[in-house]
PDB file of N, CA and C in Angstrom:
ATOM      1  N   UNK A   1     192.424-130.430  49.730  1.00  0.00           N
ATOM      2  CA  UNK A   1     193.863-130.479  49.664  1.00  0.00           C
ATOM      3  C   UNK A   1     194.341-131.928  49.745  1.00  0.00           C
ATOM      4  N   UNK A   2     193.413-132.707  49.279  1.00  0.00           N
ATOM      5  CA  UNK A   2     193.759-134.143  49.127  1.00  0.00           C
ATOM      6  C   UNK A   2     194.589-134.817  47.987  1.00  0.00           C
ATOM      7  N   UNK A   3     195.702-135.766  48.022  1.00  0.00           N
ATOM      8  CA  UNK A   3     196.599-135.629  46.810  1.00  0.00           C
ATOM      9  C   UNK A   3     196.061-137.936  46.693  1.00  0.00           C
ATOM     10  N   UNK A   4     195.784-137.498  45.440  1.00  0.00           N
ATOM     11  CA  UNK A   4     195.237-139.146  44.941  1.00  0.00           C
ATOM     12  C   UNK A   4     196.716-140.186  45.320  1.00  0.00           C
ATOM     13  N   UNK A   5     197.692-139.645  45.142  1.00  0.00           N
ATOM     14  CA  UNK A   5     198.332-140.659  45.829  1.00  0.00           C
ATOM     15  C   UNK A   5     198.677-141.115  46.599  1.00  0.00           C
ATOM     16  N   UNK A   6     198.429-140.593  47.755  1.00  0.00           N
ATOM     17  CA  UNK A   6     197.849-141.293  49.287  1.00  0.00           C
ATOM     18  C   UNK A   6     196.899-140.950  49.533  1.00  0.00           C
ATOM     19  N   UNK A   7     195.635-141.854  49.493  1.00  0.00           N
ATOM     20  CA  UNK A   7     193.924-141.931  49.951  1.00  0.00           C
ATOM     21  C   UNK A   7     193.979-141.756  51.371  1.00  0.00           C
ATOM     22  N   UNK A   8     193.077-140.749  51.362  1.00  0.00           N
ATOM     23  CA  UNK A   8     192.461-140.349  52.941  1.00  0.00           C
ATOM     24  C   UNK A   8     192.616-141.895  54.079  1.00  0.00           C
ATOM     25  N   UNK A   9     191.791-142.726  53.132  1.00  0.00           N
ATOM     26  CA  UNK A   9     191.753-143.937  54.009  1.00  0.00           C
ATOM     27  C   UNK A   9     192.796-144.690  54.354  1.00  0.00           C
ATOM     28  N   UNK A  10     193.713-144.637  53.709  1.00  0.00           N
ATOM     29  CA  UNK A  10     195.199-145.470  54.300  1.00  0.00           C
ATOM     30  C   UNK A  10     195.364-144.100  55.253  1.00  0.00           C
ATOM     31  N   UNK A  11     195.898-143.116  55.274  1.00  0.00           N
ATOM     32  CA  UNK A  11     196.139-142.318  56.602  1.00  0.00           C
ATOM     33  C   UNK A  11     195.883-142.489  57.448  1.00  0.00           C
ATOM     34  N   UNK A  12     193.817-142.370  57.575  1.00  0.00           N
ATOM     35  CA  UNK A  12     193.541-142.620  58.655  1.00  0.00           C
ATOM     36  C   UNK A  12     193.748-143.822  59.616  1.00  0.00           C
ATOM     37  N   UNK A  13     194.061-145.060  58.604  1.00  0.00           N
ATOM     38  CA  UNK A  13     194.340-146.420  59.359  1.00  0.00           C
ATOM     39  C   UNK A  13     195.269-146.003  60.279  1.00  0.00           C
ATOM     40  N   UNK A  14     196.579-145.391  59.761  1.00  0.00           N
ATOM     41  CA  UNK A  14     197.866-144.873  60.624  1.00  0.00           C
ATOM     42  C   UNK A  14     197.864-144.943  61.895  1.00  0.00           C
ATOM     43  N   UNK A  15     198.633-145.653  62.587  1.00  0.00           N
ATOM     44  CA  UNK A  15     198.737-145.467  64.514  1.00  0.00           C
ATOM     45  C   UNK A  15     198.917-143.928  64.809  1.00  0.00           C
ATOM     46  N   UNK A  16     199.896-143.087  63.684  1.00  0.00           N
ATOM     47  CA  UNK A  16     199.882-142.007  64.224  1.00  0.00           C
ATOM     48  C   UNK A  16     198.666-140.789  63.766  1.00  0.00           C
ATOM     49  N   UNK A  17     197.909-140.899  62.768  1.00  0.00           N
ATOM     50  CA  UNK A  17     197.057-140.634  62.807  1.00  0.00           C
ATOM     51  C   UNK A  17     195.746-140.761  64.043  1.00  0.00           C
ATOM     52  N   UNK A  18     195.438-142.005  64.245  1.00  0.00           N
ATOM     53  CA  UNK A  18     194.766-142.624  65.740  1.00  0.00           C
ATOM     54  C   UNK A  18     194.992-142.023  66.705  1.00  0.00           C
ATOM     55  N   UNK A  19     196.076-142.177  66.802  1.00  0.00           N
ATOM     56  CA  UNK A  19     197.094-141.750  68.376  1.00  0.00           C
ATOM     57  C   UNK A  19     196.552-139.750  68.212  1.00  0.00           C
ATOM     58  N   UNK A  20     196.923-139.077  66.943  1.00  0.00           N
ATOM     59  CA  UNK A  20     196.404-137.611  66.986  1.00  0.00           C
ATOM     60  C   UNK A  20     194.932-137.584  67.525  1.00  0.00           C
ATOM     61  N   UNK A  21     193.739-138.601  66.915  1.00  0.00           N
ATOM     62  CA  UNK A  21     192.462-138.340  67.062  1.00  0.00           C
ATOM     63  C   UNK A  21     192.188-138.384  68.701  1.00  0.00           C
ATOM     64  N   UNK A  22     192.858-139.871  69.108  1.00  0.00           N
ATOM     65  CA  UNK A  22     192.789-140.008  70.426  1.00  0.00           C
ATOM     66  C   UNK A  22     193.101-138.627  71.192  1.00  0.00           C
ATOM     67  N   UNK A  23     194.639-138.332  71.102  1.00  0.00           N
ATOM     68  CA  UNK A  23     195.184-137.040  72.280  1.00  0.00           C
ATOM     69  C   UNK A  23     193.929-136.123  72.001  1.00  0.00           C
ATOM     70  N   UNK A  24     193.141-135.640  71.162  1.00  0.00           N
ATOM     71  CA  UNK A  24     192.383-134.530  70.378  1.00  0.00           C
ATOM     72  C   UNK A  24     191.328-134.912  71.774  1.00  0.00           C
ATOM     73  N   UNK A  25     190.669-135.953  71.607  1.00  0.00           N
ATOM     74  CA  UNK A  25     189.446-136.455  72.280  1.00  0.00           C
ATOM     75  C   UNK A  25     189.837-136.551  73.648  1.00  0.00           C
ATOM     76  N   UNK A  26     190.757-136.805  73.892  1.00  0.00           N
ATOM     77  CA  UNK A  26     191.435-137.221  75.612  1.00  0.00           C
ATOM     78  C   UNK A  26     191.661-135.445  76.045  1.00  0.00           C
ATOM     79  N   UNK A  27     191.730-134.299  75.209  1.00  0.00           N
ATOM     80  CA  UNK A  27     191.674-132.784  75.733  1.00  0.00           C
ATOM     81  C   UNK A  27     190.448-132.603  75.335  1.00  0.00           C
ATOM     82  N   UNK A  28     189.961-132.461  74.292  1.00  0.00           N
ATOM     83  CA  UNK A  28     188.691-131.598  74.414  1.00  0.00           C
ATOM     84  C   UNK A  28     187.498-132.125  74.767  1.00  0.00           C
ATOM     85  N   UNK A  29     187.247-133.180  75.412  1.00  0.00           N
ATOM     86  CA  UNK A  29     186.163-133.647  75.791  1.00  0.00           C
ATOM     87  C   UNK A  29     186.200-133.163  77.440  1.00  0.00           C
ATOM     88  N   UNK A  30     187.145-133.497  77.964  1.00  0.00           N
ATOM     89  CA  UNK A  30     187.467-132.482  79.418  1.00  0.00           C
ATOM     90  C   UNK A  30     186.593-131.049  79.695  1.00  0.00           C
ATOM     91  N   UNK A  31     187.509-130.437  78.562  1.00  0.00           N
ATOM     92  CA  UNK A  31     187.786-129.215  78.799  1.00  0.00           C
ATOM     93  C   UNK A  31     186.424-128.674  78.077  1.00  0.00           C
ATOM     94  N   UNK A  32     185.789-128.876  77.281  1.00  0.00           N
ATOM     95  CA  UNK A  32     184.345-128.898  76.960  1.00  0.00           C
ATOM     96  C   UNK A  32     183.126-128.976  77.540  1.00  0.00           C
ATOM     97  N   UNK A  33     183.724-130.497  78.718  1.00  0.00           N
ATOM     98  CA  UNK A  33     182.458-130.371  79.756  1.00  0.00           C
ATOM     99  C   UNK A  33     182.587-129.784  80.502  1.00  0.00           C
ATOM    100  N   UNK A  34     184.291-129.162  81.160  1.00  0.00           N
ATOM    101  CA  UNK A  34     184.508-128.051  82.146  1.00  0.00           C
ATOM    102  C   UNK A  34     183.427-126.320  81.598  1.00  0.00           C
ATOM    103  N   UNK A  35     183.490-126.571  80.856  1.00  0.00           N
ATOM    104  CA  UNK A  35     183.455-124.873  80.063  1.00  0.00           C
ATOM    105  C   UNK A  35     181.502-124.821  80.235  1.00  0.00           C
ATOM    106  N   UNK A  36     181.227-126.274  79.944  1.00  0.00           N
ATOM    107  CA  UNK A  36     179.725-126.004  79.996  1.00  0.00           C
ATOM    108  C   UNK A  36     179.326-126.240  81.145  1.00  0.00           C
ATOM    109  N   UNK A  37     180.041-127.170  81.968  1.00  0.00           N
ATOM    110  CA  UNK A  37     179.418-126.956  83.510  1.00  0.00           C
ATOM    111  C   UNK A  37     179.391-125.417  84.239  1.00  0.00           C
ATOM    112  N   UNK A  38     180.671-125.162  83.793  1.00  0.00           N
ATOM    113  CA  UNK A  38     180.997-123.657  84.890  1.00  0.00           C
ATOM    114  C   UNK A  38     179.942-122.584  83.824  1.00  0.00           C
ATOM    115  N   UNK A  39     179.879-122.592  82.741  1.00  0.00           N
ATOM    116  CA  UNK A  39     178.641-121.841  82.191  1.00  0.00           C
ATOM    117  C   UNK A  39     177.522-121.857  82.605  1.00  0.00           C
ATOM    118  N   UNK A  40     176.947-123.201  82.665  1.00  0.00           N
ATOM    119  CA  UNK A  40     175.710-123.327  83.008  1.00  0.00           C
ATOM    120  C   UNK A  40     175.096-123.503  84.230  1.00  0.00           C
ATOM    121  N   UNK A  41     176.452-123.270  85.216  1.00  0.00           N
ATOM    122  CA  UNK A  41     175.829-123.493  86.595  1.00  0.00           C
ATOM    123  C   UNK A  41     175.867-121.709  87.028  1.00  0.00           C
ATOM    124  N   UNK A  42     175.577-120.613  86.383  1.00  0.00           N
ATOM    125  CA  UNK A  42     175.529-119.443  86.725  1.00  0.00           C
ATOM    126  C   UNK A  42     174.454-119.319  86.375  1.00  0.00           C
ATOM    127  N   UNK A  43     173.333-119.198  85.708  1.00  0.00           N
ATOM    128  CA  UNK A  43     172.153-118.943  85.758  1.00  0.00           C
ATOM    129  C   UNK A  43     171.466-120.138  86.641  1.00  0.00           C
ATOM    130  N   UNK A  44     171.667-121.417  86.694  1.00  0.00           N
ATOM    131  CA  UNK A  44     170.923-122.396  87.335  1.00  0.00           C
ATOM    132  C   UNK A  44     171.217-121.710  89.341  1.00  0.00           C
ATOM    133  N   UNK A  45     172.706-121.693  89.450  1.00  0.00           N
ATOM    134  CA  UNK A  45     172.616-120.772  91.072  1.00  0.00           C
ATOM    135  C   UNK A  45     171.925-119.873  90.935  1.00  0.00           C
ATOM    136  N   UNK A  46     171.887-118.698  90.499  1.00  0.00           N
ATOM    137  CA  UNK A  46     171.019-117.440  90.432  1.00  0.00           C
ATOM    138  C   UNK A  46     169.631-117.756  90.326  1.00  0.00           C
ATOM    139  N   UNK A  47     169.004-119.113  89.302  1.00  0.00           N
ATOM    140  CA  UNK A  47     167.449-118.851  89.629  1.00  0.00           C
ATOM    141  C   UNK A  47     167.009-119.998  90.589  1.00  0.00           C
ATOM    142  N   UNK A  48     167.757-120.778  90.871  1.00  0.00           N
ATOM    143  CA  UNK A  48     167.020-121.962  91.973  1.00  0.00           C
ATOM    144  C   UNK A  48     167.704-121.721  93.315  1.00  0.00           C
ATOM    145  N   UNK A  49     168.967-120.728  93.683  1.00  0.00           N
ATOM    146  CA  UNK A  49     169.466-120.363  95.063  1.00  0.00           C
ATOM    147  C   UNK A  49     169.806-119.164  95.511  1.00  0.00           C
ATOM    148  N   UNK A  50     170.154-119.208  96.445  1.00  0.00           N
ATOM    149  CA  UNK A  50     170.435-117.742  97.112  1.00  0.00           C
ATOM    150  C   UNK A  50     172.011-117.610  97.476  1.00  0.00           C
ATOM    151  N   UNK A  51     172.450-118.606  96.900  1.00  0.00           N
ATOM    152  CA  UNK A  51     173.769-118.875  97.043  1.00  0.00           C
ATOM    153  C   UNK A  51     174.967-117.453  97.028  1.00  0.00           C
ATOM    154  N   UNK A  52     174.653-117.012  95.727  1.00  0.00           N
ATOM    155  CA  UNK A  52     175.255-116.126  94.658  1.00  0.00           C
ATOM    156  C   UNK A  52     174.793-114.663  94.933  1.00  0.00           C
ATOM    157  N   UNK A  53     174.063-114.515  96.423  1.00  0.00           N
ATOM    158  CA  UNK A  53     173.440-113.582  96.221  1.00  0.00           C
ATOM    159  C   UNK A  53     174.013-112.541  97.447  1.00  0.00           C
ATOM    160  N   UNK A  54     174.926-112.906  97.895  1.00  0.00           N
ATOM    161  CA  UNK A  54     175.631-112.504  99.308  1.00  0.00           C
ATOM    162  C   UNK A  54     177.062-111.766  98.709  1.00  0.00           C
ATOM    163  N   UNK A  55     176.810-110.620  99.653  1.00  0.00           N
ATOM    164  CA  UNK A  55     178.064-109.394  99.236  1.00  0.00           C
ATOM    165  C   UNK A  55     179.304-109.951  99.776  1.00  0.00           C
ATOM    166  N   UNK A  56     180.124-109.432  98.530  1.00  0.00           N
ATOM    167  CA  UNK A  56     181.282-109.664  98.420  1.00  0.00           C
ATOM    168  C   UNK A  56     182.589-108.648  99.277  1.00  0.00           C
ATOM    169  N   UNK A  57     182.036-107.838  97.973  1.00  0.00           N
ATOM    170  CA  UNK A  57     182.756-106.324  98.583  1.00  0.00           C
ATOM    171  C   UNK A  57     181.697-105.182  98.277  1.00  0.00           C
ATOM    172  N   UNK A  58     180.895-104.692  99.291  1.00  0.00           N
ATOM    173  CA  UNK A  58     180.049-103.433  99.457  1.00  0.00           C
ATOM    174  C   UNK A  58     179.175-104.013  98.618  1.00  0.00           C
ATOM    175  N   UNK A  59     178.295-103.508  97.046  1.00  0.00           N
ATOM    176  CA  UNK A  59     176.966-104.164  96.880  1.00  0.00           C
ATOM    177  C   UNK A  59     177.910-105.201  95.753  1.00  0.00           C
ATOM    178  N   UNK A  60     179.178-105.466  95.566  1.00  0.00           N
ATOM    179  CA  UNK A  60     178.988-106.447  94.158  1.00  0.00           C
ATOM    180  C   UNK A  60     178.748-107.874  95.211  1.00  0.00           C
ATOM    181  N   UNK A  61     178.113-108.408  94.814  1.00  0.00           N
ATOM    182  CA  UNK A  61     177.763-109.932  95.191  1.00  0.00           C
ATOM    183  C   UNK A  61     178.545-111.515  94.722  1.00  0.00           C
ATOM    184  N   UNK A  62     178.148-112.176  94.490  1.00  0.00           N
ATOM    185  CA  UNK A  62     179.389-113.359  94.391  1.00  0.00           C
ATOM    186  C   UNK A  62     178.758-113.753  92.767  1.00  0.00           C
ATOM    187  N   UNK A  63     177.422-113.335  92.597  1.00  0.00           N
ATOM    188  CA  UNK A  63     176.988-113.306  91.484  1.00  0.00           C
ATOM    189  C   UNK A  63     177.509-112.508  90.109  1.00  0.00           C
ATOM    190  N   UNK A  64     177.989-111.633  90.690  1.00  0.00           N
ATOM    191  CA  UNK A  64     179.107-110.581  89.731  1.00  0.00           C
ATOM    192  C   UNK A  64     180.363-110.806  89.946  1.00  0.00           C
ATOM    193  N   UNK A  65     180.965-111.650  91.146  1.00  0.00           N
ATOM    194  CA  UNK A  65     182.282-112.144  90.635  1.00  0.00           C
ATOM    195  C   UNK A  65     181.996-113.407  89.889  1.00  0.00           C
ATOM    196  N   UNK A  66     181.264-114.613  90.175  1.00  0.00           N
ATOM    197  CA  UNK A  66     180.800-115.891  88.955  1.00  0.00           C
ATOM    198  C   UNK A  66     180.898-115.062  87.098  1.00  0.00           C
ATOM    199  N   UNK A  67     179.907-114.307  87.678  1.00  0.00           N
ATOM    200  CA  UNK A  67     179.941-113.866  86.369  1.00  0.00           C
ATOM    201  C   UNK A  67     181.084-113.258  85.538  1.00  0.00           C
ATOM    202  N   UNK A  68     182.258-112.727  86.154  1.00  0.00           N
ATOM    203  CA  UNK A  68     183.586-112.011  86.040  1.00  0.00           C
ATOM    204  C   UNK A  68     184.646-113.400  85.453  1.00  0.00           C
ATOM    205  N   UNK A  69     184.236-114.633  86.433  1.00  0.00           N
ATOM    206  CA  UNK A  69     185.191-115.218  85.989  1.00  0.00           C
ATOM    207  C   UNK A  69     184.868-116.000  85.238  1.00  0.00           C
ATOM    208  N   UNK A  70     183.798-115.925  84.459  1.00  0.00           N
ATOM    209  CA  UNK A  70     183.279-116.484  83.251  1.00  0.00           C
ATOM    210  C   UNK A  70     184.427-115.926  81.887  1.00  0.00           C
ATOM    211  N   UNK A  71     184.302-114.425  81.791  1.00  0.00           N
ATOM    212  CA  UNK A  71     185.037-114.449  81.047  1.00  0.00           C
ATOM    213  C   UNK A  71     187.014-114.560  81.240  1.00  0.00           C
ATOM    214  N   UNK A  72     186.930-114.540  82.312  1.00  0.00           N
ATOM    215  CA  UNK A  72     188.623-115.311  82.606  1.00  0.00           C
ATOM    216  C   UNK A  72     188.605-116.361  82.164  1.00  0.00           C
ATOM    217  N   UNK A  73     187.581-117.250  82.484  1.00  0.00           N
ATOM    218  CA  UNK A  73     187.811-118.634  82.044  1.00  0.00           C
ATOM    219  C   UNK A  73     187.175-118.861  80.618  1.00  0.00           C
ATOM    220  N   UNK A  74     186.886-117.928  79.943  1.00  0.00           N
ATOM    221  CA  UNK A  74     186.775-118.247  78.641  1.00  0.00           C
ATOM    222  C   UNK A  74     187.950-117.738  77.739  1.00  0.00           C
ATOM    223  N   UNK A  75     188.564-116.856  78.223  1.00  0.00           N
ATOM    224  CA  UNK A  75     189.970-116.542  77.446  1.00  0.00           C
ATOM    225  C   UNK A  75     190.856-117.471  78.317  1.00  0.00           C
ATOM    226  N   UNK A  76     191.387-118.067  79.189  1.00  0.00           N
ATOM    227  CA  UNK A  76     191.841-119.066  79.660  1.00  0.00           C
ATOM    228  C   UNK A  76     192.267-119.960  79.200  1.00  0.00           C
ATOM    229  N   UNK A  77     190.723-120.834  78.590  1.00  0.00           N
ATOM    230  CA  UNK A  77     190.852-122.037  78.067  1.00  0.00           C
ATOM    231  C   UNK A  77     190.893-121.051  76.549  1.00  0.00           C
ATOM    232  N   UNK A  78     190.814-120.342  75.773  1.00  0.00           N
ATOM    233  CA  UNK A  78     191.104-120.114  75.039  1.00  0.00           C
ATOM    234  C   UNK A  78     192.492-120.156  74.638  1.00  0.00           C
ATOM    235  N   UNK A  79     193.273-119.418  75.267  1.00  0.00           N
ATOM    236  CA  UNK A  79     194.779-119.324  75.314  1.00  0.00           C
ATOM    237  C   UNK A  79     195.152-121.005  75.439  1.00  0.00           C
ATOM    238  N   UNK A  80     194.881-121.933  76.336  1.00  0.00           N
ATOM    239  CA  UNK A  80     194.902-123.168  76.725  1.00  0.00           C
ATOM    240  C   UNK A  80     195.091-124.059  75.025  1.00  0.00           C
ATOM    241  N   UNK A  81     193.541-123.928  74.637  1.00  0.00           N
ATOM    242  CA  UNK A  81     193.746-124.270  73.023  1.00  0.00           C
ATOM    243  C   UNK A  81     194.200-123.679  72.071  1.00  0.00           C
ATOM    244  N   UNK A  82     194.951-122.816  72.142  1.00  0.00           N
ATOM    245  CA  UNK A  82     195.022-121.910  71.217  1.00  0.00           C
ATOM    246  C   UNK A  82     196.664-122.722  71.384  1.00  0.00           C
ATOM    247  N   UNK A  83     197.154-123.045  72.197  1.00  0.00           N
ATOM    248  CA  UNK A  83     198.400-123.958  72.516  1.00  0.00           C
ATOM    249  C   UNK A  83     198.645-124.915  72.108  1.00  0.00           C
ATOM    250  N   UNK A  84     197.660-125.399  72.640  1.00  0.00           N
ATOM    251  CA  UNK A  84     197.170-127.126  71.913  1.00  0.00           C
ATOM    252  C   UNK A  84     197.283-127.503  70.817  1.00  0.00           C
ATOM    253  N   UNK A  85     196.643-126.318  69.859  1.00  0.00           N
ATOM    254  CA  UNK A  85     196.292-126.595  68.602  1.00  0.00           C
ATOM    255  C   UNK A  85     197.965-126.827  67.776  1.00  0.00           C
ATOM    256  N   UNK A  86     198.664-125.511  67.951  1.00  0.00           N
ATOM    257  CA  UNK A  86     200.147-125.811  67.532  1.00  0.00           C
ATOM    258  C   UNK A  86     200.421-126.933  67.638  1.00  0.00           C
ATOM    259  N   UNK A  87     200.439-127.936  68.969  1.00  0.00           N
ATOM    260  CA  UNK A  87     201.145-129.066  68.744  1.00  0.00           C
ATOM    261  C   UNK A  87     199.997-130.083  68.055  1.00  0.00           C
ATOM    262  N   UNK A  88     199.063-129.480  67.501  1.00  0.00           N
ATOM    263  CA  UNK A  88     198.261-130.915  67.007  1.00  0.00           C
ATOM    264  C   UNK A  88     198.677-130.593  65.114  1.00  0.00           C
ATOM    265  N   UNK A  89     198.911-129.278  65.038  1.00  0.00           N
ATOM    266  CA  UNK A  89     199.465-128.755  63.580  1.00  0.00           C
ATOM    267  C   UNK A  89     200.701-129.110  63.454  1.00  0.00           C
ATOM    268  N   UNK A  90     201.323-129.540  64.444  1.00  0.00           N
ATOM    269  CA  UNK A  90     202.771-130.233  64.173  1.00  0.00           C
ATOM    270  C   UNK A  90     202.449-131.696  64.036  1.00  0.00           C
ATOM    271  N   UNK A  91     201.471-132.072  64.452  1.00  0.00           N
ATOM    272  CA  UNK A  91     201.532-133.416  64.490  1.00  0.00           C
ATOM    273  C   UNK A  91     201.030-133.850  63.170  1.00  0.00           C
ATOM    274  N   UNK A  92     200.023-132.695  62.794  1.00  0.00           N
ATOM    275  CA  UNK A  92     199.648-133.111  61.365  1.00  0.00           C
ATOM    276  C   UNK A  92     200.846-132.961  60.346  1.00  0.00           C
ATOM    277  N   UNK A  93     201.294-132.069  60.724  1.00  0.00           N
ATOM    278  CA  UNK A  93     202.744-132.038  59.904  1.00  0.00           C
ATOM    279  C   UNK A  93     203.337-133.310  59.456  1.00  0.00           C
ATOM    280  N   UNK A  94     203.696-134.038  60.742  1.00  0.00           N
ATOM    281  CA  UNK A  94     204.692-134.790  60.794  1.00  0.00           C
ATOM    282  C   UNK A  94     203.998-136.228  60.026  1.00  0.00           C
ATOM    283  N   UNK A  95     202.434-136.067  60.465  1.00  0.00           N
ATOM    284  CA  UNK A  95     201.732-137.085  59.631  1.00  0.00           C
ATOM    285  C   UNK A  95     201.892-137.031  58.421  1.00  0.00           C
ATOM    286  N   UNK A  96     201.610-135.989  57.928  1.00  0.00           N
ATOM    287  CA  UNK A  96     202.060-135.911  56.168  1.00  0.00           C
ATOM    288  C   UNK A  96     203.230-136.276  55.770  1.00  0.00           C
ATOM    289  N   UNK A  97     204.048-135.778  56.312  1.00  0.00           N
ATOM    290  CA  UNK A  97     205.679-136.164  55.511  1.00  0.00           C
ATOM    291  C   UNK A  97     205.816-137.560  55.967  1.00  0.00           C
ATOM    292  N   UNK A  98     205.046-138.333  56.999  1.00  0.00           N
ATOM    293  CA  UNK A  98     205.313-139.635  57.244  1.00  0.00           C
ATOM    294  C   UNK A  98     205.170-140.252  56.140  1.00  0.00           C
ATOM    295  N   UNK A  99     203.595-140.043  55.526  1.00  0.00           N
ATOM    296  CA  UNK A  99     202.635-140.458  54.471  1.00  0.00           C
ATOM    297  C   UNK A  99     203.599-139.790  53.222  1.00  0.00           C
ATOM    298  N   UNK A 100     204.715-139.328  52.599  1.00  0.00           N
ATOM    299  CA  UNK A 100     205.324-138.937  51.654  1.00  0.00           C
ATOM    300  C   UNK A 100     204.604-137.899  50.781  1.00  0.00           C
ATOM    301  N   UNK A 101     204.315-136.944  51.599  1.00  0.00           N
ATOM    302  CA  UNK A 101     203.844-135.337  51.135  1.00  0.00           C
ATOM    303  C   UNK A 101     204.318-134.239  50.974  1.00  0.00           C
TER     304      UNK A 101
END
């Protein structure tokens, strides 16, 4: 959907182009390493501790609530970006008609 009379490469020079890539990288690099830490520290507690292994309420354990709020926090941050993204589709917006599109 590229139009020859404004080249990809003058855009990208754009401050406001930059400034989009930047905000992009300044959220999802966060929220990326949040998502894989709290992922990956549920099997690493469960096979190297006993942490996760103590009742909660009657037999569910803390290991089945970790695991519960795995998927909270994957529709979470879903909903989270799913937010985000609108204002980064406005921003592309506004980039184009800057660029005379």
């Amino acid at each position: 959907m590229t139009d020859d009379s404004t080249p990809y490469s003058e855009i990208a020079r754009s401050p406001s182009f930059r400034a989009l890539l930047e905000g992009k990288k300044r959220f999802l690099l966060p929220i990326t390493l949040f998502f894989l830490a709290f992922y990956f520290m549920l099997p690493v507690l469960t096979s190297y501790t006993t942490l996760l292994n103590h009742p909660v309420v009657g037999a569910i354990t803390w290991a089945w609530v970790y695991g519960f709020a795995q998927f909270l926090m994957t529709w979470t941050l879903c909903a989270v970006y799913t937010k985000q993204a609108a204002r980064y589709d406005a921003e592309v917006r506004a980039i184009i008609a800057e660029n005379g599109k």
